[in-house]
C-alpha atoms as a PDB file:
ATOM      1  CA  UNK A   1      43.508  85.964  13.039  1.00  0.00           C
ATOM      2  CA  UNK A   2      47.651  85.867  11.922  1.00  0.00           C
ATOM      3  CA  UNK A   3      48.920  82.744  12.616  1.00  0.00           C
ATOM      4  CA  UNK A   4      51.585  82.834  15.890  1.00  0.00           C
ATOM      5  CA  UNK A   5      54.789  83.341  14.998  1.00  0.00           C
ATOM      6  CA  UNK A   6      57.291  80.151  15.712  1.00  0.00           C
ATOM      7  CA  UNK A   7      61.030  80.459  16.550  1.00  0.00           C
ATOM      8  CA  UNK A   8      62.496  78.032  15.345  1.00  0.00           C
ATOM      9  CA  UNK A   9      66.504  77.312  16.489  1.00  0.00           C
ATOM     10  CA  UNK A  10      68.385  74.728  14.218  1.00  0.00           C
ATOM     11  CA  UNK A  11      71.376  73.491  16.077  1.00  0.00           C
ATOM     12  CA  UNK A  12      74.046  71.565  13.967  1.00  0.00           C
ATOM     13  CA  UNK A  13      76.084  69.002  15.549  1.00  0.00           C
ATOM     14  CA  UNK A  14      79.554  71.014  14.956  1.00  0.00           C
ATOM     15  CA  UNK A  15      80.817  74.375  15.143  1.00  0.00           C
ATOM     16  CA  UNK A  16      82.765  74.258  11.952  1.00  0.00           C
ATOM     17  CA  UNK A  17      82.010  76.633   8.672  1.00  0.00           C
ATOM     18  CA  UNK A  18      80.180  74.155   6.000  1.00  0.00           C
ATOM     19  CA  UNK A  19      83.498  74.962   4.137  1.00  0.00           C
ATOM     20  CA  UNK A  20      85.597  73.514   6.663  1.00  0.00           C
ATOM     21  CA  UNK A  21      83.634  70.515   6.666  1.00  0.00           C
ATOM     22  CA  UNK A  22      84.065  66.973   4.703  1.00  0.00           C
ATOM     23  CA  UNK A  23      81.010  65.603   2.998  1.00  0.00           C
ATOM     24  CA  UNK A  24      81.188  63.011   5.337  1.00  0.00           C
ATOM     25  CA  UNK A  25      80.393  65.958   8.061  1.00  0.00           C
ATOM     26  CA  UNK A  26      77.527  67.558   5.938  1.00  0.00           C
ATOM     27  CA  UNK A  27      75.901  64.631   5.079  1.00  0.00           C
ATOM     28  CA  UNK A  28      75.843  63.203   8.809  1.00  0.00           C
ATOM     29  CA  UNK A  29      74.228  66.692   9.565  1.00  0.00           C
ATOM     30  CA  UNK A  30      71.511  66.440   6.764  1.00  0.00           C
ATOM     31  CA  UNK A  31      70.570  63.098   7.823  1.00  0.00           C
ATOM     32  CA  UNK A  32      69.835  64.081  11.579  1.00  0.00           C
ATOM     33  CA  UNK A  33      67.872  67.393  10.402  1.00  0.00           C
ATOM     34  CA  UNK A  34      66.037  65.342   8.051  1.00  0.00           C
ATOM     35  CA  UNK A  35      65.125  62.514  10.600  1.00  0.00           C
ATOM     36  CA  UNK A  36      64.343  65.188  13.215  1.00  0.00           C
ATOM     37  CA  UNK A  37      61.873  66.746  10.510  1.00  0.00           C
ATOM     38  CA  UNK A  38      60.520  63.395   9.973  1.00  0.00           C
ATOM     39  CA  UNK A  39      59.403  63.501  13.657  1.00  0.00           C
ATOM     40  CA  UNK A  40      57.803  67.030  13.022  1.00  0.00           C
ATOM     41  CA  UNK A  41      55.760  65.926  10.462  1.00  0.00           C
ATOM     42  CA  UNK A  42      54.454  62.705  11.821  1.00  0.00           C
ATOM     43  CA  UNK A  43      52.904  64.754  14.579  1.00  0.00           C
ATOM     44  CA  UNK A  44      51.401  67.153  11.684  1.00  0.00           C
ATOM     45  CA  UNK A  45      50.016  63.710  10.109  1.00  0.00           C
ATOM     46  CA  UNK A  46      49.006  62.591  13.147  1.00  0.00           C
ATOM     47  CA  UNK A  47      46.660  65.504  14.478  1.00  0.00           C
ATOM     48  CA  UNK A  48      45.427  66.107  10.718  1.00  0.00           C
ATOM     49  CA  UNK A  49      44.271  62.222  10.967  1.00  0.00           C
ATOM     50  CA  UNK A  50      42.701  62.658  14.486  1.00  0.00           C
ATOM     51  CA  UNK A  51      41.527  66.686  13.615  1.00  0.00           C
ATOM     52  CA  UNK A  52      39.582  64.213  10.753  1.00  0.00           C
ATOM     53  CA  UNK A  53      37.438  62.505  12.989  1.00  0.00           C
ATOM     54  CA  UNK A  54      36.093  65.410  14.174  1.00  0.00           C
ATOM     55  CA  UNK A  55      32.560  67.125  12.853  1.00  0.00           C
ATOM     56  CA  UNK A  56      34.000  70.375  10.669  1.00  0.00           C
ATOM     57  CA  UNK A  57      32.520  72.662   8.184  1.00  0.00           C
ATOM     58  CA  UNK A  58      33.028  72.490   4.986  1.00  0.00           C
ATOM     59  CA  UNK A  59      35.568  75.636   5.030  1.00  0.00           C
ATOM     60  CA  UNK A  60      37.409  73.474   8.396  1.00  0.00           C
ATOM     61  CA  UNK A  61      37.569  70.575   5.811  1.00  0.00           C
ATOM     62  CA  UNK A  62      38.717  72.104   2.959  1.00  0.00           C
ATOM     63  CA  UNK A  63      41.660  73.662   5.304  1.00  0.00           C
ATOM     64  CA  UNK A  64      42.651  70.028   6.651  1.00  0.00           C
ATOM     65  CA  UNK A  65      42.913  68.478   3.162  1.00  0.00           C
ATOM     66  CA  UNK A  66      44.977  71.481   2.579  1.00  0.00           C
ATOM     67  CA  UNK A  67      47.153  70.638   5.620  1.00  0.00           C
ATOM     68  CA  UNK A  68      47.357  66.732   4.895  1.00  0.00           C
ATOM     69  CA  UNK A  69      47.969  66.625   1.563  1.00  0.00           C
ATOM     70  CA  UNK A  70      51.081  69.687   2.434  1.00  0.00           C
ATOM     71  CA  UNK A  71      52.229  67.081   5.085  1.00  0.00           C
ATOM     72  CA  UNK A  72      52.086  64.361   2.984  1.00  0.00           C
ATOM     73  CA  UNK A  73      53.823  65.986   0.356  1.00  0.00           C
ATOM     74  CA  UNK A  74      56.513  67.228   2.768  1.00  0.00           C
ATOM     75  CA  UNK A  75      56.888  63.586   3.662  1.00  0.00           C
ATOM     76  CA  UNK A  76      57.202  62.341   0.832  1.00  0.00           C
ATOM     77  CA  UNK A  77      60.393  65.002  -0.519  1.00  0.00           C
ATOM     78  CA  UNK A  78      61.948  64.209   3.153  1.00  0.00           C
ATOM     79  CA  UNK A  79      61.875  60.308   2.234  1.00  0.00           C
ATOM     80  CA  UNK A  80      63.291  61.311  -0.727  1.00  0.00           C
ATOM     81  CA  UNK A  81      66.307  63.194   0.746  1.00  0.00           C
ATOM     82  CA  UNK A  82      66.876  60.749   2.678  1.00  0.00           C
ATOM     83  CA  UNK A  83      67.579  58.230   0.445  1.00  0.00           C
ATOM     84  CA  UNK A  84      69.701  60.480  -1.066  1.00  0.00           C
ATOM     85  CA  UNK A  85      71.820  61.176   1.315  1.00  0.00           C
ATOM     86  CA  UNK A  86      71.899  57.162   2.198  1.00  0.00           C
ATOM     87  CA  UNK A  87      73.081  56.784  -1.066  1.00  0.00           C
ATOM     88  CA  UNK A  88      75.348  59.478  -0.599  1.00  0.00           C
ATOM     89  CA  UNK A  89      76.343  57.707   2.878  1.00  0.00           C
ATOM     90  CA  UNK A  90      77.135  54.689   0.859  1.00  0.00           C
ATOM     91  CA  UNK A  91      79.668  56.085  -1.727  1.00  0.00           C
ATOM     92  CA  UNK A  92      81.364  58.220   0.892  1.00  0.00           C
ATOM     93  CA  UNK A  93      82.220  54.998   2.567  1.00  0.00           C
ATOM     94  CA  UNK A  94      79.770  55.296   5.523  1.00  0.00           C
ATOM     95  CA  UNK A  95      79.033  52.703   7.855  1.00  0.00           C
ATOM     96  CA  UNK A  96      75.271  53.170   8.315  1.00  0.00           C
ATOM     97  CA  UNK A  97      72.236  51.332   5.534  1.00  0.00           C
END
């Protein structure tokens, strides 16, 4: 069965060209898409953990490992980027830790 196609709509906070904007701008817009991702993959983690506890094949099990250790990974590069752009946040003068 094809997996069911997802729309997905990514709304920045401003209306501006990413030319027109300061780094200040971008990097306030990173952060928030990569905290809202953050969100999306904790409920990934979260229904691979509970999808665990449940009795599946071995071919069910081999496709949750799959789809934890992709989350986890995912996780992990978002954490990542999001110390960057703290550290970004920090140079440009930013307010926030």
């Amino acid at each position: 069965m094809p997996a069911p196609k997802v729309a997905l709509k990514v709304s920045m906070a401003s209306e501006k060209s990413p030319a027109d904007k300061t780094p200040a701008e971008i990097n306030t817009e990173l952060r928030t898409l990569a905290h809202d991702l953050s969100n999306a993959l904790e409920t990934i983690m979260q229904a691979t953990y509970l999808l665990a506890q449940s009795q599946l094949d071995e071919n069910g099990r081999k496709w949750l490992e799959l789809i934890d250790k992709a989350s986890r990974d995912a996780a992990r590069i978002n954490r990542d980027i999001r110390e960057h752009l703290r550290a970004q946040t920090s140079q440009l003068g930013g307010d926030k830790p």
